[in-house]
Protein backbone atom coordinates (compact mmCIF):
# COMPACT_ATOMS: atom_id res chain seq x y z
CA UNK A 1 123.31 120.34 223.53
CA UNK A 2 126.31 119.28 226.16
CA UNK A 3 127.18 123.01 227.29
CA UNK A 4 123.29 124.18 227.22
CA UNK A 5 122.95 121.31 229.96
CA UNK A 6 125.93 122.18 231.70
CA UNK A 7 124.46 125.65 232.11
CA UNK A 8 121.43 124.65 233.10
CA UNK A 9 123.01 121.94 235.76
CA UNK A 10 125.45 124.97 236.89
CA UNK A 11 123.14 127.37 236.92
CA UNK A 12 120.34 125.11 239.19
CA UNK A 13 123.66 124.09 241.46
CA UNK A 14 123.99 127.47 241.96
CA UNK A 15 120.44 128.37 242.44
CA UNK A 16 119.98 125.54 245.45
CA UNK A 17 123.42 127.04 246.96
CA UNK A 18 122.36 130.47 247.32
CA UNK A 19 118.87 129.12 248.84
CA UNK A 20 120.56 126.93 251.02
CA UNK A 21 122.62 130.19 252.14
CA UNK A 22 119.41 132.36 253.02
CA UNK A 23 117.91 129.38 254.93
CA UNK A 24 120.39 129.44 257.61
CA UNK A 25 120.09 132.94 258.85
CA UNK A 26 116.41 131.97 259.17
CA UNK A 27 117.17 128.52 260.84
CA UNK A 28 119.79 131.01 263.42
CA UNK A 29 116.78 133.23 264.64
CA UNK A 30 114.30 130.06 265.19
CA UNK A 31 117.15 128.82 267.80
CA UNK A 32 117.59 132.17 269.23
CA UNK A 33 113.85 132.43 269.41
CA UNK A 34 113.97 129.06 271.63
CA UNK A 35 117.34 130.39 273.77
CA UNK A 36 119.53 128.03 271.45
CA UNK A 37 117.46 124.94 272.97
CA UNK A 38 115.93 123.32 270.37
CA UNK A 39 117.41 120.63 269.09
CA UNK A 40 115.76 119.33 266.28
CA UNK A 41 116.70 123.08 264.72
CA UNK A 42 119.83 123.24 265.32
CA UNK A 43 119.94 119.67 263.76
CA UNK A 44 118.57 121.54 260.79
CA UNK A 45 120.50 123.95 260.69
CA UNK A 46 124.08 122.12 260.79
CA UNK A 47 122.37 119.86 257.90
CA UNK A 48 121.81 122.65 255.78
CA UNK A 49 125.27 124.43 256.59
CA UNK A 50 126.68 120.90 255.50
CA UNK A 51 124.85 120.74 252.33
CA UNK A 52 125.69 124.35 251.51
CA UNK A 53 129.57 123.65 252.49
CA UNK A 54 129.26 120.46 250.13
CA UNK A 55 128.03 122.36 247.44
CA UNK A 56 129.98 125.21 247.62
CA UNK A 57 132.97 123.95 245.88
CA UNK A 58 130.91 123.42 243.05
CA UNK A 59 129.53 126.85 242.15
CA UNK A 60 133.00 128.50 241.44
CA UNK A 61 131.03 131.98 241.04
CA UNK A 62 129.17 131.70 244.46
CA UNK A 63 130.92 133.70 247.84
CA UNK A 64 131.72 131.55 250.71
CA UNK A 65 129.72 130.52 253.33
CA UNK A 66 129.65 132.94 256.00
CA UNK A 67 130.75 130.69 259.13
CA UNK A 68 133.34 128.31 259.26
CA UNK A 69 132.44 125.88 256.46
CA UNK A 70 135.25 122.79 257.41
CA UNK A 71 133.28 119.67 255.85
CA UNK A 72 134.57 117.50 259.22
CA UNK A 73 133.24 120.32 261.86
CA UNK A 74 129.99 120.26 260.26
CA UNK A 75 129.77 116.77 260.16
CA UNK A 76 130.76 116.52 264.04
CA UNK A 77 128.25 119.07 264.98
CA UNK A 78 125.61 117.47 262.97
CA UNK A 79 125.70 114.04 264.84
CA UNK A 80 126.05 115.94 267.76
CA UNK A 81 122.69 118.14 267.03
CA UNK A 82 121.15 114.24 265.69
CA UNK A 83 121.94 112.82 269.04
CA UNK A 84 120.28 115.94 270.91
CA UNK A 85 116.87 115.87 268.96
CA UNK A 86 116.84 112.14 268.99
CA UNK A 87 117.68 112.03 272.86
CA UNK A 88 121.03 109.82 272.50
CA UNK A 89 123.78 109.15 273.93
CA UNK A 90 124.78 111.72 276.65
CA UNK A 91 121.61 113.74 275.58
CA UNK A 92 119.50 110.93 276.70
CA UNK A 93 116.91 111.70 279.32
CA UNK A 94 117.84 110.43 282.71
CA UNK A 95 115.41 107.46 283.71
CA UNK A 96 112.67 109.12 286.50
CA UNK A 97 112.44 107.27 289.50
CA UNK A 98 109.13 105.03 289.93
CA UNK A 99 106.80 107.03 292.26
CA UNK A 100 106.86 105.93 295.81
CA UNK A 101 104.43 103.07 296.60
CA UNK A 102 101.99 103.85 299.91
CA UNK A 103 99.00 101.59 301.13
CA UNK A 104 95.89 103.08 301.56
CA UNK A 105 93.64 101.37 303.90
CA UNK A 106 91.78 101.70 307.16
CA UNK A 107 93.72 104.12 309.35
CA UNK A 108 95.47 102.33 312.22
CA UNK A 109 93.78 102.44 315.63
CA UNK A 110 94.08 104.61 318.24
């Protein structure tokens, strides 16, 4: 019963890995449909590059990611993509200066 579930928990591992893998190609052309300027995908897509570099070690039959899949990089990139979408930090949106007051009333005599 042990090694039947084993399979089964390999085989599923495996299975999320290699869906994880064709999501980012699509998650690539959503950003390059938006000029690389959308945040909240990119977020996505260094979330899912995480999960599939965190998972990787773990399906010993699966190829390698196809980018540079250092667990630390990822992790960088991802906060960085967080603070984007979330407007933090140096992404945050400069304050707009209050409109300029003027006083209507009567016009001034001639």
């Amino acid at each position: 019963m042990t090694d039947d579930f084993e399979a089964a928990r390999a085989h599923q591992r495996a299975k999320v890995y290699d869906e994880l893998v064709d999501l980012v190609p699509r998650l690539q052309l959503l950003m390059r449909l938006k000029n690389g300027a959308d945040p909240h995908v990119g977020s996505a897509m260094h979330a899912v590059r995480f999960a599939v570099t965190m998972l990787w070690p773990t399906t010993p039959d699966s190829p390698p990611p196809g980018y540079r899949h250092d667990s630390e990089y990822l992790l960088g990139l991802a906060g960085q993509w967080r603070e984007a979408a979330l407007g933090l930090g140096e992404f945050a949106a400069e304050p707009t200066p209050a409109p300029a007051l003027r006083l209507v009333g009567d016009p001034p005599p001639h």
